[in-house]
PDB file of N, CA and C in Angstrom:
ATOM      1  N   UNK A   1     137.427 220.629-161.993  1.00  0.00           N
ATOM      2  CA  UNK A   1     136.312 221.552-161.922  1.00  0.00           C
ATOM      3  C   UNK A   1     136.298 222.188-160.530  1.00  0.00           C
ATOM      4  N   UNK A   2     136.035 223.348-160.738  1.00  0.00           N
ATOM      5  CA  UNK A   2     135.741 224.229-159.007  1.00  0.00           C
ATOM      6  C   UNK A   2     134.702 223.896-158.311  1.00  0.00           C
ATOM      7  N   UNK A   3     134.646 224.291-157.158  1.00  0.00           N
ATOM      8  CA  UNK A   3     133.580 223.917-155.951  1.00  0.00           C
ATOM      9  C   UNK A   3     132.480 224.409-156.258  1.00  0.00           C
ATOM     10  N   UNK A   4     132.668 225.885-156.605  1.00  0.00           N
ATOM     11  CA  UNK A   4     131.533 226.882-157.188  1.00  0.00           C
ATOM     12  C   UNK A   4     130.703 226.065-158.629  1.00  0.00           C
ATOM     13  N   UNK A   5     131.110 225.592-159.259  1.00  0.00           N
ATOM     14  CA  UNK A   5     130.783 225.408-161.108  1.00  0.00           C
ATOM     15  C   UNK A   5     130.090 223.990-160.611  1.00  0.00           C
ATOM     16  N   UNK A   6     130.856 222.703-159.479  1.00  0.00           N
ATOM     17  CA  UNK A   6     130.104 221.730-158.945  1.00  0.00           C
ATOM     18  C   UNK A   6     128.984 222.248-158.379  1.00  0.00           C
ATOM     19  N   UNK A   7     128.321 222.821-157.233  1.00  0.00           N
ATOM     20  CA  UNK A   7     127.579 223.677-156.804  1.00  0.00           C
ATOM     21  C   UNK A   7     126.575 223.840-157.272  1.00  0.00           C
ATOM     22  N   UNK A   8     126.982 224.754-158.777  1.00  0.00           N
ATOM     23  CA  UNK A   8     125.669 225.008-159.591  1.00  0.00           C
ATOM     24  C   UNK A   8     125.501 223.819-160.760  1.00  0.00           C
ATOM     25  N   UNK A   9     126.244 223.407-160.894  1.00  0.00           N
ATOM     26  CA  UNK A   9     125.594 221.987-161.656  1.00  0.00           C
ATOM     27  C   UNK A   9     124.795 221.233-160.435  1.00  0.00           C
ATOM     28  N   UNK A  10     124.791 221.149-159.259  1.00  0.00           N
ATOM     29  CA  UNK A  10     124.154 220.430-158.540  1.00  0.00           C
ATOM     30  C   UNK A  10     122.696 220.879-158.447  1.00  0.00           C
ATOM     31  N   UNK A  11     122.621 222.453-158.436  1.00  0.00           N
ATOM     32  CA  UNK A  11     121.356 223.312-158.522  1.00  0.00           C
ATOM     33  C   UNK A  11     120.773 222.997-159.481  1.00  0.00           C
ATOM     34  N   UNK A  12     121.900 223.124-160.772  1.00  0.00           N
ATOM     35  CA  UNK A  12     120.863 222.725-162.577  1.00  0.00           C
ATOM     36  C   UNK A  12     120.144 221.617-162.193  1.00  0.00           C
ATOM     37  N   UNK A  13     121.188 220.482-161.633  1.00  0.00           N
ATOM     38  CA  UNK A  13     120.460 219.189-161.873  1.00  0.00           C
ATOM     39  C   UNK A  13     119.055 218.806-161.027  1.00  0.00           C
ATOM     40  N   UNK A  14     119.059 219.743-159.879  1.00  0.00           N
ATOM     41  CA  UNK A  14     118.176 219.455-158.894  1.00  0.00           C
ATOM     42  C   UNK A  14     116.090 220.568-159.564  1.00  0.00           C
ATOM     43  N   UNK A  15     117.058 221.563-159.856  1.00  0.00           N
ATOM     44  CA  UNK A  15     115.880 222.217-160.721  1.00  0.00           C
ATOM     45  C   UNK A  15     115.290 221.603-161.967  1.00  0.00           C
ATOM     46  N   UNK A  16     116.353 220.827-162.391  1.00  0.00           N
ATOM     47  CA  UNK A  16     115.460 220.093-164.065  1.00  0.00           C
ATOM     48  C   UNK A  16     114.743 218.632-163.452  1.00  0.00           C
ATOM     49  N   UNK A  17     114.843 218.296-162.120  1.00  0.00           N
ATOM     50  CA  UNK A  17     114.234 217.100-161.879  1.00  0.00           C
ATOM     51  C   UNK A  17     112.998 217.458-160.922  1.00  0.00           C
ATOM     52  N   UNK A  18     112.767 219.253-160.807  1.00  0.00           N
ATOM     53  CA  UNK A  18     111.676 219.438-159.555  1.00  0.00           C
ATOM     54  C   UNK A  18     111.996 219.468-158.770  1.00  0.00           C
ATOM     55  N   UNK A  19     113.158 219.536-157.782  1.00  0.00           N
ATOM     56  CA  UNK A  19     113.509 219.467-156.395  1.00  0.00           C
ATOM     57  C   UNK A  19     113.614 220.767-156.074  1.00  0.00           C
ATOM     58  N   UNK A  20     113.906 221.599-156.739  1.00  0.00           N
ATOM     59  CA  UNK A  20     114.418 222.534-156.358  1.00  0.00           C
ATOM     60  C   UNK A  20     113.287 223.738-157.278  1.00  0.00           C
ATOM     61  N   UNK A  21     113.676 225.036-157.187  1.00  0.00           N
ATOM     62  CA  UNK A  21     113.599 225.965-158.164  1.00  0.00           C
ATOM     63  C   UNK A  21     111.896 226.405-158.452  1.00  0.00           C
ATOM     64  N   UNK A  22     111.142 226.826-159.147  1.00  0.00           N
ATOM     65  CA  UNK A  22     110.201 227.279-159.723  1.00  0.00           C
ATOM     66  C   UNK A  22     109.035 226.357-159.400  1.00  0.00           C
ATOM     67  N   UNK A  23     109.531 225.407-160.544  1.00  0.00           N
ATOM     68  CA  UNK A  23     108.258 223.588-160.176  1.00  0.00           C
ATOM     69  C   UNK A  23     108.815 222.927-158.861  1.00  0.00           C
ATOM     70  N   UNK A  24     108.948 223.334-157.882  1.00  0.00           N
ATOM     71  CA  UNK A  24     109.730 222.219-157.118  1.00  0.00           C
ATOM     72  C   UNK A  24     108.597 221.358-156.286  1.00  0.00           C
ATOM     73  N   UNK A  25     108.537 220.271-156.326  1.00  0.00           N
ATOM     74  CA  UNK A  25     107.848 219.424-155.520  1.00  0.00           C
ATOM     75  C   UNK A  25     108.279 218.841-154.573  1.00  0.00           C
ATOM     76  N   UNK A  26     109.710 218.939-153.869  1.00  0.00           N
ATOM     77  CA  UNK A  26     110.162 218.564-152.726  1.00  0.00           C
ATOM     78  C   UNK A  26     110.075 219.988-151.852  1.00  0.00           C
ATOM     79  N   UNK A  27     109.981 219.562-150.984  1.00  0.00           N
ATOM     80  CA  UNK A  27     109.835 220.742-149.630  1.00  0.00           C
ATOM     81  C   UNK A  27     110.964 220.337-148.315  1.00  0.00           C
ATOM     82  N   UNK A  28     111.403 220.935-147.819  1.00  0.00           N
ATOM     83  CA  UNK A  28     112.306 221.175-146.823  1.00  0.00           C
ATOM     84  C   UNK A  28     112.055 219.825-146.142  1.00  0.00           C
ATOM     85  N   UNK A  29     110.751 219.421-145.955  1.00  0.00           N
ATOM     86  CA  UNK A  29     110.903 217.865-145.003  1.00  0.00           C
ATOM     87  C   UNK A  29     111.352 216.634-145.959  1.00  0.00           C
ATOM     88  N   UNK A  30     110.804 216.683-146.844  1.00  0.00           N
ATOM     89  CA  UNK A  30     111.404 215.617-147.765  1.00  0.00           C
ATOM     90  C   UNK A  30     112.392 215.365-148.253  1.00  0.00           C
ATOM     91  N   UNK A  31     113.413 216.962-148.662  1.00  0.00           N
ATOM     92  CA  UNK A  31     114.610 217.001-148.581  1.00  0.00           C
ATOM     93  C   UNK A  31     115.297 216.158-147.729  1.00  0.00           C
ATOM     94  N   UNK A  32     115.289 216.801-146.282  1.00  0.00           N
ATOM     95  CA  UNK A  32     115.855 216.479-144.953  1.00  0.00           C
ATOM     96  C   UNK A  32     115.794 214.641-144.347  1.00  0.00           C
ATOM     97  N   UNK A  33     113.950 214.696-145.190  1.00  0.00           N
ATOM     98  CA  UNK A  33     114.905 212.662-144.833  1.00  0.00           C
ATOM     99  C   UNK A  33     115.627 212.228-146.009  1.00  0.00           C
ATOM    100  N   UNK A  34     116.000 213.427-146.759  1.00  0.00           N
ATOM    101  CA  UNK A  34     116.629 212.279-147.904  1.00  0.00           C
ATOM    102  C   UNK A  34     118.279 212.449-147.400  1.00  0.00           C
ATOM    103  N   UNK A  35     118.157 213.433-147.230  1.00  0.00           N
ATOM    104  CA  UNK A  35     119.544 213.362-146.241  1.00  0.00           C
ATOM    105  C   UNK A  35     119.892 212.847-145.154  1.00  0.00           C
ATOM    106  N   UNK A  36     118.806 212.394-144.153  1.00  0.00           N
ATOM    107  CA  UNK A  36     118.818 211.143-143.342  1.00  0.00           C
ATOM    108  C   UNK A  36     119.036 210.061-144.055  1.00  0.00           C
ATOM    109  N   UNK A  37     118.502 209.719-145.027  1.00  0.00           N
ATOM    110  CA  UNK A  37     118.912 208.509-145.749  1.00  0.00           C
ATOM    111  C   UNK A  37     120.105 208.377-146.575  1.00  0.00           C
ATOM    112  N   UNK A  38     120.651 208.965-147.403  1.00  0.00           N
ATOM    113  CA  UNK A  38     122.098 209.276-147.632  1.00  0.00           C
ATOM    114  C   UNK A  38     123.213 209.273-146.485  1.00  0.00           C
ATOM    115  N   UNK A  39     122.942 209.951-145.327  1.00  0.00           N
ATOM    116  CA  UNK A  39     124.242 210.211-144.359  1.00  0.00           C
ATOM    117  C   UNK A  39     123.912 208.319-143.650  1.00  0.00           C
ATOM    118  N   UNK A  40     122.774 208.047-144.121  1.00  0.00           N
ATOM    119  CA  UNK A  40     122.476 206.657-143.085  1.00  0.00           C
ATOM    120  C   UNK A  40     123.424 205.275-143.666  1.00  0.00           C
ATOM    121  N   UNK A  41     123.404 206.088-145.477  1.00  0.00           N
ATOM    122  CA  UNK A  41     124.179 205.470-146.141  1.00  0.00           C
ATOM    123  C   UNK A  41     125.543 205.478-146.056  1.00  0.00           C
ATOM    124  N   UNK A  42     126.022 206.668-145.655  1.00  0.00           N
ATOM    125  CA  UNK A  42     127.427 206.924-145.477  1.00  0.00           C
ATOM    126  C   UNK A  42     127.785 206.444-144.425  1.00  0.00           C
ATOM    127  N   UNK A  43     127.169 205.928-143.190  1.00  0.00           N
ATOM    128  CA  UNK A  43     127.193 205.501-141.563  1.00  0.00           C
ATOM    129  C   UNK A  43     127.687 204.090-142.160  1.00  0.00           C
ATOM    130  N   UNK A  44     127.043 203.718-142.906  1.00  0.00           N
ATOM    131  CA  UNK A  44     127.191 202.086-143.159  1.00  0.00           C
ATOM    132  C   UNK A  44     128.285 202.153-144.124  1.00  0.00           C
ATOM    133  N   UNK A  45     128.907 202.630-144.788  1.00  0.00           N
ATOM    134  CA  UNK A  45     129.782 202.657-145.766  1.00  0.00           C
ATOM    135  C   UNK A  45     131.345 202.762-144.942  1.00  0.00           C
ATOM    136  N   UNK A  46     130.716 203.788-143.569  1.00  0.00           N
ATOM    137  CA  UNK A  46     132.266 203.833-142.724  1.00  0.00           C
ATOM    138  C   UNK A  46     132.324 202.724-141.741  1.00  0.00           C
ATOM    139  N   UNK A  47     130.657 202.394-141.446  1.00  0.00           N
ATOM    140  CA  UNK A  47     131.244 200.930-140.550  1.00  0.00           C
ATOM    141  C   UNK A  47     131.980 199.901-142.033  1.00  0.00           C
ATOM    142  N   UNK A  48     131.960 199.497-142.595  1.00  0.00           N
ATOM    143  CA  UNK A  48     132.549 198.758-143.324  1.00  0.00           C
ATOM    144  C   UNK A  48     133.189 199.174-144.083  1.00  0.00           C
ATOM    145  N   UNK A  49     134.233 200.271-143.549  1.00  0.00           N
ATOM    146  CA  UNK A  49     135.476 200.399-144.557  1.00  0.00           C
ATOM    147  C   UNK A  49     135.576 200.227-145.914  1.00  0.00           C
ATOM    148  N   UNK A  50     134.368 200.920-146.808  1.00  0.00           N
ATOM    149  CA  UNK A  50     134.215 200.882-148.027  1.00  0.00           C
ATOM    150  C   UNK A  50     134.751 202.152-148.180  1.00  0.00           C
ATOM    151  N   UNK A  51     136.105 202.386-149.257  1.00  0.00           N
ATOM    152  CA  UNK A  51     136.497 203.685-149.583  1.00  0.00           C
ATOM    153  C   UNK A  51     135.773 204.147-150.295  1.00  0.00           C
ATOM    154  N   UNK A  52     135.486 203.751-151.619  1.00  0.00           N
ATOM    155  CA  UNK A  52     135.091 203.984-152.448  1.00  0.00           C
ATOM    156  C   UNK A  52     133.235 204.603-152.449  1.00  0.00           C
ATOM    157  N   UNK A  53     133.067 203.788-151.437  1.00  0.00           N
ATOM    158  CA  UNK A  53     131.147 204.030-150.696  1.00  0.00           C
ATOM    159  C   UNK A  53     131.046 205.320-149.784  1.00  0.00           C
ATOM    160  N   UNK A  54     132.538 205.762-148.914  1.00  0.00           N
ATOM    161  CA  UNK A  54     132.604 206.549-148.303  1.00  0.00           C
ATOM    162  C   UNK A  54     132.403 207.832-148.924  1.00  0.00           C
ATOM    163  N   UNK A  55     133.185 207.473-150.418  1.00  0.00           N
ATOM    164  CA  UNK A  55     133.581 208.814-151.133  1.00  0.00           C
ATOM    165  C   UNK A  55     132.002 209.011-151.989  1.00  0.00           C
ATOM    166  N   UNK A  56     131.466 208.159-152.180  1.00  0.00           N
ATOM    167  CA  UNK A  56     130.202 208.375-153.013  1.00  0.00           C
ATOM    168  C   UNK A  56     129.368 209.254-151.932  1.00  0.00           C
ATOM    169  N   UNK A  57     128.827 208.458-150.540  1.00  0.00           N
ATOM    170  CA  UNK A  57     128.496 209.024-149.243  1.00  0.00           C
ATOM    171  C   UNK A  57     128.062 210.191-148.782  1.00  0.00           C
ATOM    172  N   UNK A  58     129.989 210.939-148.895  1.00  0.00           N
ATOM    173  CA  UNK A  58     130.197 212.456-148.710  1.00  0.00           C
ATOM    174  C   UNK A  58     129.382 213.228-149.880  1.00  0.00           C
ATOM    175  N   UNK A  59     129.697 212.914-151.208  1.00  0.00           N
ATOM    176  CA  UNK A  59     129.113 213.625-152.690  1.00  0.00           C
ATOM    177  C   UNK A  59     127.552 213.389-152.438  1.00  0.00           C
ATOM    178  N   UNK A  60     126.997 212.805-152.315  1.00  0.00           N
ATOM    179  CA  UNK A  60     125.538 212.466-152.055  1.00  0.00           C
ATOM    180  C   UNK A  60     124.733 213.247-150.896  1.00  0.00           C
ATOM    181  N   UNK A  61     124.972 213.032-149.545  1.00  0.00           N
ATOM    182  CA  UNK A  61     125.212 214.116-148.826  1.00  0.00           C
ATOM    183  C   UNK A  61     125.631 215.244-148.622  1.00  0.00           C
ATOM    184  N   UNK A  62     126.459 216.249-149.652  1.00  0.00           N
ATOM    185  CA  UNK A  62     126.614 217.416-150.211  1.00  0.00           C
ATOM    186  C   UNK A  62     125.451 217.893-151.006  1.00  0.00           C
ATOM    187  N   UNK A  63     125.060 216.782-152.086  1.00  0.00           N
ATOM    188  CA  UNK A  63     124.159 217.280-152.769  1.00  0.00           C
ATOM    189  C   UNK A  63     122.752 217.396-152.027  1.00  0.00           C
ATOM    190  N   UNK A  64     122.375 216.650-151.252  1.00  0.00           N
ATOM    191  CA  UNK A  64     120.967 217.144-150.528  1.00  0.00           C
ATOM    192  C   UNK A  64     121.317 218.099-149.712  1.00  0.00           C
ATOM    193  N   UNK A  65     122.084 218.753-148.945  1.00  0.00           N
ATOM    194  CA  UNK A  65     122.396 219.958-148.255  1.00  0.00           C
ATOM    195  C   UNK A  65     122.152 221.082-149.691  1.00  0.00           C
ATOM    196  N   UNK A  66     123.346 220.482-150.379  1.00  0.00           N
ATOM    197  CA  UNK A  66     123.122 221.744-151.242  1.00  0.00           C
ATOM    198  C   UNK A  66     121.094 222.074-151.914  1.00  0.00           C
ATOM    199  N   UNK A  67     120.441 221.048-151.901  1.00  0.00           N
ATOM    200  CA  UNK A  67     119.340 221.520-152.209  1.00  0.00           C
ATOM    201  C   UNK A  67     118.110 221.603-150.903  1.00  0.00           C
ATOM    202  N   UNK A  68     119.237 221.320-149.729  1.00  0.00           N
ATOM    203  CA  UNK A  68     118.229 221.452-148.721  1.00  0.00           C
ATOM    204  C   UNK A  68     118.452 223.099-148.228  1.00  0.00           C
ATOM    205  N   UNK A  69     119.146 223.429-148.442  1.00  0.00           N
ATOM    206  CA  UNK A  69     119.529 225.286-148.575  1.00  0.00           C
ATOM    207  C   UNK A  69     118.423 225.763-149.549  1.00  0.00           C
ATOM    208  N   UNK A  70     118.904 225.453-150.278  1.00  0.00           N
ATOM    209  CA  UNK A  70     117.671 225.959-151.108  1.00  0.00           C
ATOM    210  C   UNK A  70     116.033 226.529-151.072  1.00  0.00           C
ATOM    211  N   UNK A  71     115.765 225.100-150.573  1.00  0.00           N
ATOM    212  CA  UNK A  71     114.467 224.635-150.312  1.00  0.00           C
ATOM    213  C   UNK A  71     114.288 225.496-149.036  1.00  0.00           C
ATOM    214  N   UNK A  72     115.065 225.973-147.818  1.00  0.00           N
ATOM    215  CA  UNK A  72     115.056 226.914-147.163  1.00  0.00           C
ATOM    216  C   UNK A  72     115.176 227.941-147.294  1.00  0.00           C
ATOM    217  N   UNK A  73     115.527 228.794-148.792  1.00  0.00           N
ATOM    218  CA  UNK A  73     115.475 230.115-149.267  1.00  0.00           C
ATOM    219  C   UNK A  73     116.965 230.621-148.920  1.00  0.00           C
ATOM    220  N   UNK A  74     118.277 229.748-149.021  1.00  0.00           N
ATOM    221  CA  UNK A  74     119.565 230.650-148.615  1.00  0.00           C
ATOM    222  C   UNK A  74     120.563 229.774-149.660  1.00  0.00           C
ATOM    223  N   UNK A  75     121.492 229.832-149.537  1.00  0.00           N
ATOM    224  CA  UNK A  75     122.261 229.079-150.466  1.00  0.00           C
ATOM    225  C   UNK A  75     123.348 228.055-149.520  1.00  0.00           C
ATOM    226  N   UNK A  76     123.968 227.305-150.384  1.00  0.00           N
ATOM    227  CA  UNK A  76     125.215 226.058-149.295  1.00  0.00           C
ATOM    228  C   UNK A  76     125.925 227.193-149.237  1.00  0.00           C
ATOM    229  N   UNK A  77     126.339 227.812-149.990  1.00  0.00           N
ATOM    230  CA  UNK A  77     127.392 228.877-149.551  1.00  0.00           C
ATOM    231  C   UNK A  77     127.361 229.824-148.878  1.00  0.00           C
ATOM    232  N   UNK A  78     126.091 230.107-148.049  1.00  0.00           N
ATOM    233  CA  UNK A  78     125.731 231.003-146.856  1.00  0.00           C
ATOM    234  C   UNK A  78     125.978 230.471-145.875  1.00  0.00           C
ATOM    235  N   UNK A  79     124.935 228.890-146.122  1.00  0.00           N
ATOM    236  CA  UNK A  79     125.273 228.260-144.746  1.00  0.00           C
ATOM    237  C   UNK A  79     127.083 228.061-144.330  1.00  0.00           C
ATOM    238  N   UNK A  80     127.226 227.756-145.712  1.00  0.00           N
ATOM    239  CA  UNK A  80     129.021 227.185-145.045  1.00  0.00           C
ATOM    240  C   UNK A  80     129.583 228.560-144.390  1.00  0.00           C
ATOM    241  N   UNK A  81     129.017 229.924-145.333  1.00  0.00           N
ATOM    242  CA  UNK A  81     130.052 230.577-144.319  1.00  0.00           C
ATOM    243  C   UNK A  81     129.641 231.199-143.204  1.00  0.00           C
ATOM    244  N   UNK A  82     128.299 230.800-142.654  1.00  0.00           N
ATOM    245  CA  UNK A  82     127.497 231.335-141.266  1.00  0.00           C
ATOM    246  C   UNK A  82     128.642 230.205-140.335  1.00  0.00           C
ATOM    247  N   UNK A  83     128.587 228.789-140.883  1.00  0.00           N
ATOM    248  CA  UNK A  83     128.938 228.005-140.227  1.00  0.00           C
ATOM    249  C   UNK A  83     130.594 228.416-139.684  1.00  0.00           C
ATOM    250  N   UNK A  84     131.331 228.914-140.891  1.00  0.00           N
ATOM    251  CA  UNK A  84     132.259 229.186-140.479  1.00  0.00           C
ATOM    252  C   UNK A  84     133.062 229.933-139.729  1.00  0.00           C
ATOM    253  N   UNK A  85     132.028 231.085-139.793  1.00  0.00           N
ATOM    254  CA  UNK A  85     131.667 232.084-138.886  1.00  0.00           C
ATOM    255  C   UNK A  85     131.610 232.376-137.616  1.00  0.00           C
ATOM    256  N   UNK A  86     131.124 231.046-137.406  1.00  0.00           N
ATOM    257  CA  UNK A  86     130.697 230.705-135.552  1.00  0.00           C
ATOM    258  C   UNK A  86     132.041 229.661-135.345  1.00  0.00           C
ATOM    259  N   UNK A  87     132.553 228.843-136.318  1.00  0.00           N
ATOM    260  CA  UNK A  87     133.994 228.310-135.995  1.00  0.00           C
ATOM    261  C   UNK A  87     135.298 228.694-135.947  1.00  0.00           C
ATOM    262  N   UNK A  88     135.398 229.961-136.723  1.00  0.00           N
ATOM    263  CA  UNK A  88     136.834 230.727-136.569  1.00  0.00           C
ATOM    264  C   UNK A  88     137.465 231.085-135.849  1.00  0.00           C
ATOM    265  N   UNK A  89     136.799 231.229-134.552  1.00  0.00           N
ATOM    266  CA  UNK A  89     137.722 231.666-133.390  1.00  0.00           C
ATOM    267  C   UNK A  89     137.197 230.734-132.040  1.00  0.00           C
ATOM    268  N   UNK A  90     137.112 229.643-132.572  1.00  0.00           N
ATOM    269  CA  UNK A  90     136.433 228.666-131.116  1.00  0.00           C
ATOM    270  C   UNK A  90     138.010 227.601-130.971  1.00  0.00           C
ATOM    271  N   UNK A  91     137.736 228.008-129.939  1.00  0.00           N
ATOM    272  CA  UNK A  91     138.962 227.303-129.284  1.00  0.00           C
ATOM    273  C   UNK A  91     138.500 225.876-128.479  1.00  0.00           C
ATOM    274  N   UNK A  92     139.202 224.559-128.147  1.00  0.00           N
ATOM    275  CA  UNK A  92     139.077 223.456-127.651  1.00  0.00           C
ATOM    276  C   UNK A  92     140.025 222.706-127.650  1.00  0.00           C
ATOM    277  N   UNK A  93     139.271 221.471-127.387  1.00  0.00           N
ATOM    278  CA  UNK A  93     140.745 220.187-127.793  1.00  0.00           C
ATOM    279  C   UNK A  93     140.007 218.780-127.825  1.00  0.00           C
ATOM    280  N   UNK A  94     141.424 217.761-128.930  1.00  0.00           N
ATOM    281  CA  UNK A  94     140.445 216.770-129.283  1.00  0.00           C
ATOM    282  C   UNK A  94     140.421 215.541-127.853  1.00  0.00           C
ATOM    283  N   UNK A  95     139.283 215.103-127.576  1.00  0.00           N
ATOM    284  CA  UNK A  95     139.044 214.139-126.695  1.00  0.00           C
ATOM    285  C   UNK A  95     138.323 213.178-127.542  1.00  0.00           C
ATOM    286  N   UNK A  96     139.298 211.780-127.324  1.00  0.00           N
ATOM    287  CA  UNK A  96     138.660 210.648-128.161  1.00  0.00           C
ATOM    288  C   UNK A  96     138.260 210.614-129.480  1.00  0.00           C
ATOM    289  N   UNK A  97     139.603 211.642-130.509  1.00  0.00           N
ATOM    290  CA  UNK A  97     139.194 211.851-131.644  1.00  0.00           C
ATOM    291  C   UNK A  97     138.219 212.883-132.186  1.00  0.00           C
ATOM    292  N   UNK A  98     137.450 213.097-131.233  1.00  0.00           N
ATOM    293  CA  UNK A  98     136.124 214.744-132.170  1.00  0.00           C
ATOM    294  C   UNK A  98     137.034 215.893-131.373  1.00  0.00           C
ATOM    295  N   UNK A  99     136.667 217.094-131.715  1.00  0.00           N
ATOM    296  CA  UNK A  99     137.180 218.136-131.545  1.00  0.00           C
ATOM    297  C   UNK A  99     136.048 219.038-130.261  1.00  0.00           C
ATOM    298  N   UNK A 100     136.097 219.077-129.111  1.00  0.00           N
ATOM    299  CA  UNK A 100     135.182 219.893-128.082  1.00  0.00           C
ATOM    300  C   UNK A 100     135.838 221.127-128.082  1.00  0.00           C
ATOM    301  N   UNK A 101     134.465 221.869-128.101  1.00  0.00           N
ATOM    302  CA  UNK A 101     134.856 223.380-127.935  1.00  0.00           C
ATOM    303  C   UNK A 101     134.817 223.742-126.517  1.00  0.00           C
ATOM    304  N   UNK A 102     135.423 224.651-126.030  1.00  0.00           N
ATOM    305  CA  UNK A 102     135.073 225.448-124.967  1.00  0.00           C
ATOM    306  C   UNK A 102     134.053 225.774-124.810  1.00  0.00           C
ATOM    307  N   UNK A 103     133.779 225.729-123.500  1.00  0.00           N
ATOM    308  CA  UNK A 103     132.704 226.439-123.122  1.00  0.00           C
ATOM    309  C   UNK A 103     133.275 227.693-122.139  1.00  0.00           C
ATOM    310  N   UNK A 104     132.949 228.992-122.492  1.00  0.00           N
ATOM    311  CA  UNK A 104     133.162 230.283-121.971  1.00  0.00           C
ATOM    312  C   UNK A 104     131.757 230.614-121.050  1.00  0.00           C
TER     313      UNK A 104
END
């Protein structure tokens, strides 16, 4: 299945449960700790080298972004490509494994 067709099944599913869409009863803060709590989940899944927890983790944490866009009035696919936007031409290097950008 494509990224796009995952995406909007993530939207269907988030609009037929209220999170999202028309009835939505989550709001941008409630979203946002649920994604504190998911990525808190994924923190603990990489301290203990759970593959399988890692990979659930990432998917779980996609999906509250993807409805925390929302809930902010833009889509994941704006943000990703604002984000990408500001990364395409940044230059750096990796120190201790993360990637630092320049500073100009």
């Amino acid at each position: 299945m494509n990224i796009q067709k995952q995406i909007d099944l993530v939207r269907d599913w988030g609009a037929e449960r209220n999170i999202i869409g028309r009835y939505a009863k989550a709001t941008i803060h409630t979203q946002f700790d649920k994604f504190l709590e998911e990525s808190g989940e994924l923190d603990v899944a990489i301290t203990n080298d759970k593959h399988d927890e890692i990979t659930d983790g990432i998917g779980d944490t996609a999906v509250t972004l993807i409805l925390l866009a929302e809930l902010h009035g833009v889509t994941f696919e704006d943000c990703l490509e604002w984000a990408y936007n500001e990364i395409k031409n940044r230059s750096g290097k990796m120190v201790d494994g993360q990637f630092v950008k320049d500073t100009k």
